[in-house]
Protein backbone atom coordinates (compact mmCIF):
# COMPACT_ATOMS: atom_id res chain seq x y z
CA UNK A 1 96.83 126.75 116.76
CA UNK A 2 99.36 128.76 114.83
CA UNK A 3 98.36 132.06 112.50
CA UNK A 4 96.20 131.23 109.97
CA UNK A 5 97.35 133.01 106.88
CA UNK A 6 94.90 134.53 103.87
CA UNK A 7 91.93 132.82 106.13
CA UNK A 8 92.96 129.46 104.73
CA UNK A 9 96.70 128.43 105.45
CA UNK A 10 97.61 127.55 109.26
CA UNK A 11 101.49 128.17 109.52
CA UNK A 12 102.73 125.29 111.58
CA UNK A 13 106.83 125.29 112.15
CA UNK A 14 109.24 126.96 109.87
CA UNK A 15 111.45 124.36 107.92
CA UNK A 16 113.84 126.22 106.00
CA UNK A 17 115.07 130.14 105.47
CA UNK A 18 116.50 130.92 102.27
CA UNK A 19 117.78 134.47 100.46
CA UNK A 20 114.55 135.17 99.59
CA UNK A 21 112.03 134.15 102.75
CA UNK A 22 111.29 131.48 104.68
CA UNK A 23 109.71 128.32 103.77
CA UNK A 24 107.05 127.20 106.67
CA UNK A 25 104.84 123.86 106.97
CA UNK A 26 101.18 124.97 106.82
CA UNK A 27 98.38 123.42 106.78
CA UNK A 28 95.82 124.30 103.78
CA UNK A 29 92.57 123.59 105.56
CA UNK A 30 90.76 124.28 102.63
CA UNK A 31 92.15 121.03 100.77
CA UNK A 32 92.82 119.41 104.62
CA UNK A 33 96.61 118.68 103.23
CA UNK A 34 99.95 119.45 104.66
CA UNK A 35 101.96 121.86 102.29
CA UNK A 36 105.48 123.82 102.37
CA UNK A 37 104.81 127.49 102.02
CA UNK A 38 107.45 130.13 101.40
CA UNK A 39 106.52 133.42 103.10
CA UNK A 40 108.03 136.71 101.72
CA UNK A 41 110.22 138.38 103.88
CA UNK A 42 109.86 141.95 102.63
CA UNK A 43 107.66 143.49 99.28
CA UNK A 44 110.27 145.78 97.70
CA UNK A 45 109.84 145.51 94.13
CA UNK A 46 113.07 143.18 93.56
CA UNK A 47 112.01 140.87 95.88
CA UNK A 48 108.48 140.92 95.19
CA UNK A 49 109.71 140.57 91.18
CA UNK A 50 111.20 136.84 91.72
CA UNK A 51 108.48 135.72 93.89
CA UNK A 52 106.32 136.33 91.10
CA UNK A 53 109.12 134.84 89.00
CA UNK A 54 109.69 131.69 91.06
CA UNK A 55 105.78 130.94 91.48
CA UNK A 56 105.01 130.96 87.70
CA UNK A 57 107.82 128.24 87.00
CA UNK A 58 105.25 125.39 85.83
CA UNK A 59 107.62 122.81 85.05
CA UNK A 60 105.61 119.22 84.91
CA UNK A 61 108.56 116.87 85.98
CA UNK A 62 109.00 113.83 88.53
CA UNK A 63 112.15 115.45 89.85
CA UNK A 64 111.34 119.37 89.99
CA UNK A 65 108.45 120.53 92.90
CA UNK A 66 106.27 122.77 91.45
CA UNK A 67 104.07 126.07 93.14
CA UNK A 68 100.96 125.23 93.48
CA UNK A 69 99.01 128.47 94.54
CA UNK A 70 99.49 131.91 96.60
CA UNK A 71 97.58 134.27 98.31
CA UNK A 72 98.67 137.84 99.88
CA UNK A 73 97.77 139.81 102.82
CA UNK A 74 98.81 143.40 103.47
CA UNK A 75 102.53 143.33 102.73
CA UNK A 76 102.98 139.79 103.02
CA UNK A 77 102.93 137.02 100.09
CA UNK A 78 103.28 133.34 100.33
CA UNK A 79 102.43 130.22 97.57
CA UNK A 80 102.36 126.82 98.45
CA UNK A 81 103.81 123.63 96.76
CA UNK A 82 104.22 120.01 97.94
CA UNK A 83 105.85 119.39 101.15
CA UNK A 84 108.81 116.82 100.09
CA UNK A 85 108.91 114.72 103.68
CA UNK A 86 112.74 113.31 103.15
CA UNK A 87 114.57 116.54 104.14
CA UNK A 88 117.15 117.55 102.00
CA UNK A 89 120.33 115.95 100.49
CA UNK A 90 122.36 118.49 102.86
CA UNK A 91 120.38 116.80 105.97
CA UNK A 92 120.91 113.38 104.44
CA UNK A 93 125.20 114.09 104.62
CA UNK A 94 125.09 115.82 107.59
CA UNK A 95 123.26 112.54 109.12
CA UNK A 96 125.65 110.21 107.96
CA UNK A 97 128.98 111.93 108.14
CA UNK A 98 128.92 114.47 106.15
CA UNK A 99 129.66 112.63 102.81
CA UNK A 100 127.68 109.88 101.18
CA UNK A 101 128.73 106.50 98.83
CA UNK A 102 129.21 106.17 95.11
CA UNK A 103 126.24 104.88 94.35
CA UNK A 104 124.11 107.27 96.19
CA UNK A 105 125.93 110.24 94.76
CA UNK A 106 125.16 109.07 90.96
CA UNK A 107 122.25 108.38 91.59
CA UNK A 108 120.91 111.64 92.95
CA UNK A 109 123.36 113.09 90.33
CA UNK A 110 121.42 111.61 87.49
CA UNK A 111 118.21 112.78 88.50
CA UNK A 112 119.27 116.25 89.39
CA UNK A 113 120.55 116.27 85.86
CA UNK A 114 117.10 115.11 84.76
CA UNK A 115 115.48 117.99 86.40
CA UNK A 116 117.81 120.27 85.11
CA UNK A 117 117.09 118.79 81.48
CA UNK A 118 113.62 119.80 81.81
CA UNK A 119 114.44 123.23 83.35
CA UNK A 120 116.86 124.31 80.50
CA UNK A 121 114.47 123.07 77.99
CA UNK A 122 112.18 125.32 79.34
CA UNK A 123 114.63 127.82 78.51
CA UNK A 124 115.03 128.89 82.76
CA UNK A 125 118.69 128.81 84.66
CA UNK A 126 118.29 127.97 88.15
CA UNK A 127 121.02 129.67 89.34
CA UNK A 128 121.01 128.04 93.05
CA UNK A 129 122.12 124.30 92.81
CA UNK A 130 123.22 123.26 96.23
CA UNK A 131 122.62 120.69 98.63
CA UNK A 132 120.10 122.64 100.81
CA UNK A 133 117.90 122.78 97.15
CA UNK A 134 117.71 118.88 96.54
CA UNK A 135 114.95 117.35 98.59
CA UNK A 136 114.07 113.61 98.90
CA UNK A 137 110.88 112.12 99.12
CA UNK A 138 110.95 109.47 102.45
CA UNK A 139 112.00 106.35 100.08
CA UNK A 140 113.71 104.11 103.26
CA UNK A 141 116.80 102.41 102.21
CA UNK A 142 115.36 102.03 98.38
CA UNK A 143 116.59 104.17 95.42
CA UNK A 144 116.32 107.92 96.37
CA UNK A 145 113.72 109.98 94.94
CA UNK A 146 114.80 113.80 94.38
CA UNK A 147 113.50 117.05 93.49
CA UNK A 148 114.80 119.90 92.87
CA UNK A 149 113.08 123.47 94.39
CA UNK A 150 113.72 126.76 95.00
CA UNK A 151 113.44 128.68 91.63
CA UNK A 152 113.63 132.25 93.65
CA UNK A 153 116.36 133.71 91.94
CA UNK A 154 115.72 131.18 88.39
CA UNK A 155 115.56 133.79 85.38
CA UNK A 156 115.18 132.88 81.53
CA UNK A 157 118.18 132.24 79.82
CA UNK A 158 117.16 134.46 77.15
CA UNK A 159 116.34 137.94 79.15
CA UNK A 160 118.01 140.93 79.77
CA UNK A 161 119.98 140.64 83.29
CA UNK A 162 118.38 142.86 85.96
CA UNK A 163 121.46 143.35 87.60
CA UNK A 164 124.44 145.23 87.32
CA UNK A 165 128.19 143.37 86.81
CA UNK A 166 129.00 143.93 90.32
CA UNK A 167 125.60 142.28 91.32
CA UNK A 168 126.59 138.18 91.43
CA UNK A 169 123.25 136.21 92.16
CA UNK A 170 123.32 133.06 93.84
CA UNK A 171 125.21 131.30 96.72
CA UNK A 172 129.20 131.30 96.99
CA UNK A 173 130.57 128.89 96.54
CA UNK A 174 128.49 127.13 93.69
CA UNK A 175 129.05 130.37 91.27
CA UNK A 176 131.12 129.48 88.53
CA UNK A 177 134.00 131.78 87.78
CA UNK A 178 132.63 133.31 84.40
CA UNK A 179 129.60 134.96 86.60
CA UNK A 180 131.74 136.68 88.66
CA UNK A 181 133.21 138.37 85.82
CA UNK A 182 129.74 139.47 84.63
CA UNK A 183 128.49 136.88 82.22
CA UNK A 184 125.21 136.30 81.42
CA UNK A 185 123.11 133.58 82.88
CA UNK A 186 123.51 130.32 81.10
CA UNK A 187 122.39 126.71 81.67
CA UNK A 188 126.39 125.91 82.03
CA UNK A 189 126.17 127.64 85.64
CA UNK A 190 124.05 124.82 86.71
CA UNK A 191 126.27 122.36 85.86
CA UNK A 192 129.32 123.80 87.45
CA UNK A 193 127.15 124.34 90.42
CA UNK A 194 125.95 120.44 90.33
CA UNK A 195 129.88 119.86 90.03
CA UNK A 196 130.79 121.23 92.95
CA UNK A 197 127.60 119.50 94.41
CA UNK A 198 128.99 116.15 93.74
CA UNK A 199 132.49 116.86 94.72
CA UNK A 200 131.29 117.95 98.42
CA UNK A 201 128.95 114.78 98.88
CA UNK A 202 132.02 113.06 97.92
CA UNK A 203 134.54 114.42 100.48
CA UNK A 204 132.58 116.65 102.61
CA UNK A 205 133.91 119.51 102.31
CA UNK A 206 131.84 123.14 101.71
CA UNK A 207 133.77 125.16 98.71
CA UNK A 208 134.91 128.10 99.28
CA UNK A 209 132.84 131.36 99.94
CA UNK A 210 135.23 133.75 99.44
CA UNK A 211 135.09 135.15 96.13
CA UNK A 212 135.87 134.03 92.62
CA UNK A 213 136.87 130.51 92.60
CA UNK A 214 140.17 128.72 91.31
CA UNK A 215 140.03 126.01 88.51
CA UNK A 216 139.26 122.99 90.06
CA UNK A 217 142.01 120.13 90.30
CA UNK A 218 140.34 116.31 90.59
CA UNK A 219 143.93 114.86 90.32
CA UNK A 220 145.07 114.98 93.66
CA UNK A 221 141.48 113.44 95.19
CA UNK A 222 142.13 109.99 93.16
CA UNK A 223 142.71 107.02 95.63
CA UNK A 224 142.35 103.99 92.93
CA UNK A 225 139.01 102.81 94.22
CA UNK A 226 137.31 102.83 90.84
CA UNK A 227 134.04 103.73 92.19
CA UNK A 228 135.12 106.71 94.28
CA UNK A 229 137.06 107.68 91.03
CA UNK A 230 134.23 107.72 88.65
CA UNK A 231 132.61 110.30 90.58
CA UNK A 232 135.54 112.44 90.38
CA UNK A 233 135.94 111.99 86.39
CA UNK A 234 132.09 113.15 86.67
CA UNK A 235 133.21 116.36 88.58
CA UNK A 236 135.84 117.08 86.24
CA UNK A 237 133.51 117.38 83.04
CA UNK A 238 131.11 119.55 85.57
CA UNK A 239 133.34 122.39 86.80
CA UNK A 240 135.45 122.67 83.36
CA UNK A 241 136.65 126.17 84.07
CA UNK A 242 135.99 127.15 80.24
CA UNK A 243 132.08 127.53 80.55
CA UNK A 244 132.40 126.18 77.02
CA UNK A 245 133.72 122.94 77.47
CA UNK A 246 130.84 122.12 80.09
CA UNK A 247 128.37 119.09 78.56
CA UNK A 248 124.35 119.93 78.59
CA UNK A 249 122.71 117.88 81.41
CA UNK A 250 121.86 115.51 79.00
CA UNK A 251 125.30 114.83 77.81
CA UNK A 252 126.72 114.72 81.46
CA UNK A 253 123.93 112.05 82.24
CA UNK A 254 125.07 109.98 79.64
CA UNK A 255 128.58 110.17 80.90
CA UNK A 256 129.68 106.18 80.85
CA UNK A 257 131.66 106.41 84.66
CA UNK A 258 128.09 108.12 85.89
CA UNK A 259 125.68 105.49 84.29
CA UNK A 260 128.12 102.28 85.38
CA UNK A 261 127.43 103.30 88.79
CA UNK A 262 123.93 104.52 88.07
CA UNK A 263 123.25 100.62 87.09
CA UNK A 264 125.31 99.46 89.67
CA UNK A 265 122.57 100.43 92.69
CA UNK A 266 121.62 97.05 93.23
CA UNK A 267 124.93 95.28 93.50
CA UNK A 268 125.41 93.99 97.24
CA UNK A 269 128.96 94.75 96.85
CA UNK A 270 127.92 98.68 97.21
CA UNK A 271 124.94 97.83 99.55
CA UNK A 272 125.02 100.59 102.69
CA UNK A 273 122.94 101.21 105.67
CA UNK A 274 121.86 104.99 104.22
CA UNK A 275 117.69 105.69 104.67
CA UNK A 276 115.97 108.57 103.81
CA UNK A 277 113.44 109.03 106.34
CA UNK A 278 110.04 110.64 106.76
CA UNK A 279 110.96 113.94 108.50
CA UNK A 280 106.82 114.93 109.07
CA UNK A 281 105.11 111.91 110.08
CA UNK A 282 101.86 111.44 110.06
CA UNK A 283 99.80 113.13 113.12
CA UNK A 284 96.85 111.71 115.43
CA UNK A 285 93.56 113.50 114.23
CA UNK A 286 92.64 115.66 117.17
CA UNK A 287 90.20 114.83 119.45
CA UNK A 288 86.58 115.53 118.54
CA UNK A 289 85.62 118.88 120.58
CA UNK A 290 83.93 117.93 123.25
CA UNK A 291 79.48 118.15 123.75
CA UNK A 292 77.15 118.98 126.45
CA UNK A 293 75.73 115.75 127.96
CA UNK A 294 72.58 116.02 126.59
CA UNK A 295 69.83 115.43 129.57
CA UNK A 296 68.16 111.79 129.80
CA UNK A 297 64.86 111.23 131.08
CA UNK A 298 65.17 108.18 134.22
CA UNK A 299 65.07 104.84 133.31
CA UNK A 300 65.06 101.64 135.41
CA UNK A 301 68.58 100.07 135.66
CA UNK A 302 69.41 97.87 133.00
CA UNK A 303 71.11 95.07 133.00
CA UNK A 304 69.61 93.78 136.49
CA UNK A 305 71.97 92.64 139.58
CA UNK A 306 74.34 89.51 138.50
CA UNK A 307 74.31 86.48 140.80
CA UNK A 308 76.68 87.17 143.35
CA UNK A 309 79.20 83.47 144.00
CA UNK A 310 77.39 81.02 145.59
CA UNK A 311 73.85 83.16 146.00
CA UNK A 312 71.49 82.60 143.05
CA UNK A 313 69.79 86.07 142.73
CA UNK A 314 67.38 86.29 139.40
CA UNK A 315 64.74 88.46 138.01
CA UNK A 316 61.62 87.88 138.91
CA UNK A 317 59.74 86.07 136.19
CA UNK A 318 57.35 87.54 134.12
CA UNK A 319 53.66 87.54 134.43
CA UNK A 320 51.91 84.30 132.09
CA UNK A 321 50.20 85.41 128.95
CA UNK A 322 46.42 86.22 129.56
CA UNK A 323 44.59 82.62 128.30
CA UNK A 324 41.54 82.88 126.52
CA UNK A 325 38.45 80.76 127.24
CA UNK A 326 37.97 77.80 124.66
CA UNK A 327 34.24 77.02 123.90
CA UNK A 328 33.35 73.61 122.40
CA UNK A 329 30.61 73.50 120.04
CA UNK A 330 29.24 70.28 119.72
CA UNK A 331 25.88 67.96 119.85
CA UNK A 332 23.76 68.71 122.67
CA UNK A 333 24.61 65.90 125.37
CA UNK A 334 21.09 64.60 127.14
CA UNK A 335 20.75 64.50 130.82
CA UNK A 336 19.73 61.82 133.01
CA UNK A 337 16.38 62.79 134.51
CA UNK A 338 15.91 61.56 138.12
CA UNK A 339 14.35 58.13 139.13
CA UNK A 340 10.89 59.61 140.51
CA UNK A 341 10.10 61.00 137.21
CA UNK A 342 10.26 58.09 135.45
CA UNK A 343 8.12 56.24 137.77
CA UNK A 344 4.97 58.55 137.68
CA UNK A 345 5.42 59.12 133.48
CA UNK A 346 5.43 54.90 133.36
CA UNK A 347 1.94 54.98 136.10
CA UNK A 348 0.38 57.91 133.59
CA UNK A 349 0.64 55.69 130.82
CA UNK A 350 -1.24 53.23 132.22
CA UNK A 351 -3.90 54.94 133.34
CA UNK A 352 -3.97 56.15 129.91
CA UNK A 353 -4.31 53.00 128.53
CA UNK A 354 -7.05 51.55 130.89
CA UNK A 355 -9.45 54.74 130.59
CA UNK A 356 -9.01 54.10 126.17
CA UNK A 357 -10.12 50.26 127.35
CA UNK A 358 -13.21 51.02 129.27
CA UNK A 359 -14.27 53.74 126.77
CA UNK A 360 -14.87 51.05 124.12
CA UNK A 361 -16.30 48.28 126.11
């Protein structure tokens, strides 16, 4: 049994590390669910700031994983939120080559642009779009389901910036070039980051970390396959180096070369042997604990011997019910009095009759 955290979650493996802390599988036994919990690696009062920051992000949408609830011990804080059993869509490249079709890539384009819809509407920048963030629920070799996590270092779009101009928040690589030259946060960061999202599940290659990043040319990328092309007319809108000339999520969405392939998922002529798996499968229940035998008073062997081949061997039989005596009741039945007695009754009666005679001569 691992450490059971806040006397309710049981921290089981550790499934991802990220800027902020690491994200563990627990068990809530309370609720007697599997969760994903990210721990808090240290409580200075930065760090400690965003968790409180990421945990209150409420957003109610299909394709965003929201906190559920927290608890804190001593200098340690963790909150809990679904665990999302398809891995990630960095896992899901890395498993099949490192890049991933058309068809896959606008799909999980359009619903990371969905989730980002309903994060900018809720007036938050994300500020970490990148493969590692985009989980997948364990759909098979069906249409992907996504969801985007990991609002650690998310801040309104409308607040004051915490952080100096030589401060640059976020992962390199996926920065656009404006933030790096101390602009403030702004939903168009997503969507550059998304860009370059798309552009490595399309070739498989990791952008640069080293700094500021050059304007990105699509031109030399085309091969004439319209299908691989479309995604790269996609990119281009995304990474625009002018922040300005960036669409809103909902405009790239409705980008025609995204939503022809978008539609397109079920055409055989795209089919692919890509499946999103279940990374936690279900476990056995554990066994019951075990019991004391609990003490028996002695009983006669039951069943009795079986017949052995050839030998019939059976139970004695049982006893016959006790019979109870019948009694007839019925007209008295005359017996037949012996020969003797009728003689001297049939001499009485004579005599009888010959004393009467004399009497009355």
């Amino acid at each position: 049994m691992g450490e059971v955290f806040a006397g309710r979650y049981e921290l089981l493996d550790p499934i991802a590390a990220g800027g902020m802390g690491t994200v563990w599988r627990v068990l809530d036994r309370t609720a007697g669910e599997l969760k994903a919990a990210k721990m808090l690696r240290q409580a200075d009062a930065a760090m400690l700031l965003r968790f409180v920051r990421e945990q209150s992000v409420r957003i109610d949408h299909s394709h965003v994983v929201t906190p559920q609830s927290w608890a804190g011990v001593d200098d340690r804080v963790l909150f809990t939120m679904p665990l999302v059993r398809g891995g990630s869509v960095s896992g899901l490249m890395r498993r099949h080559g490192g890049t991933l079709p058309p068809r896959w890539i606008a799909v999980l384009t359009d619903q990371t642009l969905q989730a980002l819809e309903a994060v900018h509407t809720a007036g938050i920048v994300h500020r970490d779009i990148k493969p590692g963030n985009l989980l997948l629920e364990p759909t098979g070799r069906g249409r992907p389901h996504l969801r985007l996590t990991d609002f650690g270092i998310a801040v309104p779009s409308d607040e004051p910036r915490l952080t100096h101009v030589a401060m640059v928040i976020g992962t390199p690589g996926y920065i656009p070039p404006e933030q790096y030259r101390g602009a403030d946060p702004d939903p168009s960061a997503d969507i550059y980051a998304l860009g370059v999202v798309v552009l490595e599940m399309l070739t498989g290659t990791r952008p640069a970390a080293d700094g500021e990043p050059a304007p990105i040319d699509v031109a030399p990328l085309r091969t004439g396959v319209a299908e691989h092309d479309a995604i790269l007319d996609v990119v281009a809108a995304a990474t625009a180096y002018d922040a300005a000339r960036r669409p809103s999520a909902a405009e790239l969405r409705a980008h025609p070369a995204l939503q022809g392939l978008v539609a397109r998922w079920d055409d055989p002529a795209l089919g692919d042997g890509i499946e999103v798996v279940d990374e936690y499968p279900a476990e056995p229940p554990p066994p019951p604990p075990e019991r004391e035998p609990t003490p028996s008073r002695p009983t006669a062997p039951y069943p009795p011997p079986t017949a052995q081949l050839g030998t019939a061997v059976l139970p004695p039989p049982p006893p016959p019910p006790p019979t109870a005596a019948v009694t007839v009741v019925g007209p008295p039945t005359a017996r037949r009095a012996p020969k003797d007695a009728y003689a001297l009754l049939g001499v009485g009666t004579i005599g009888l009759v010959v004393a009467l005679l004399l009497l009355l001569l």
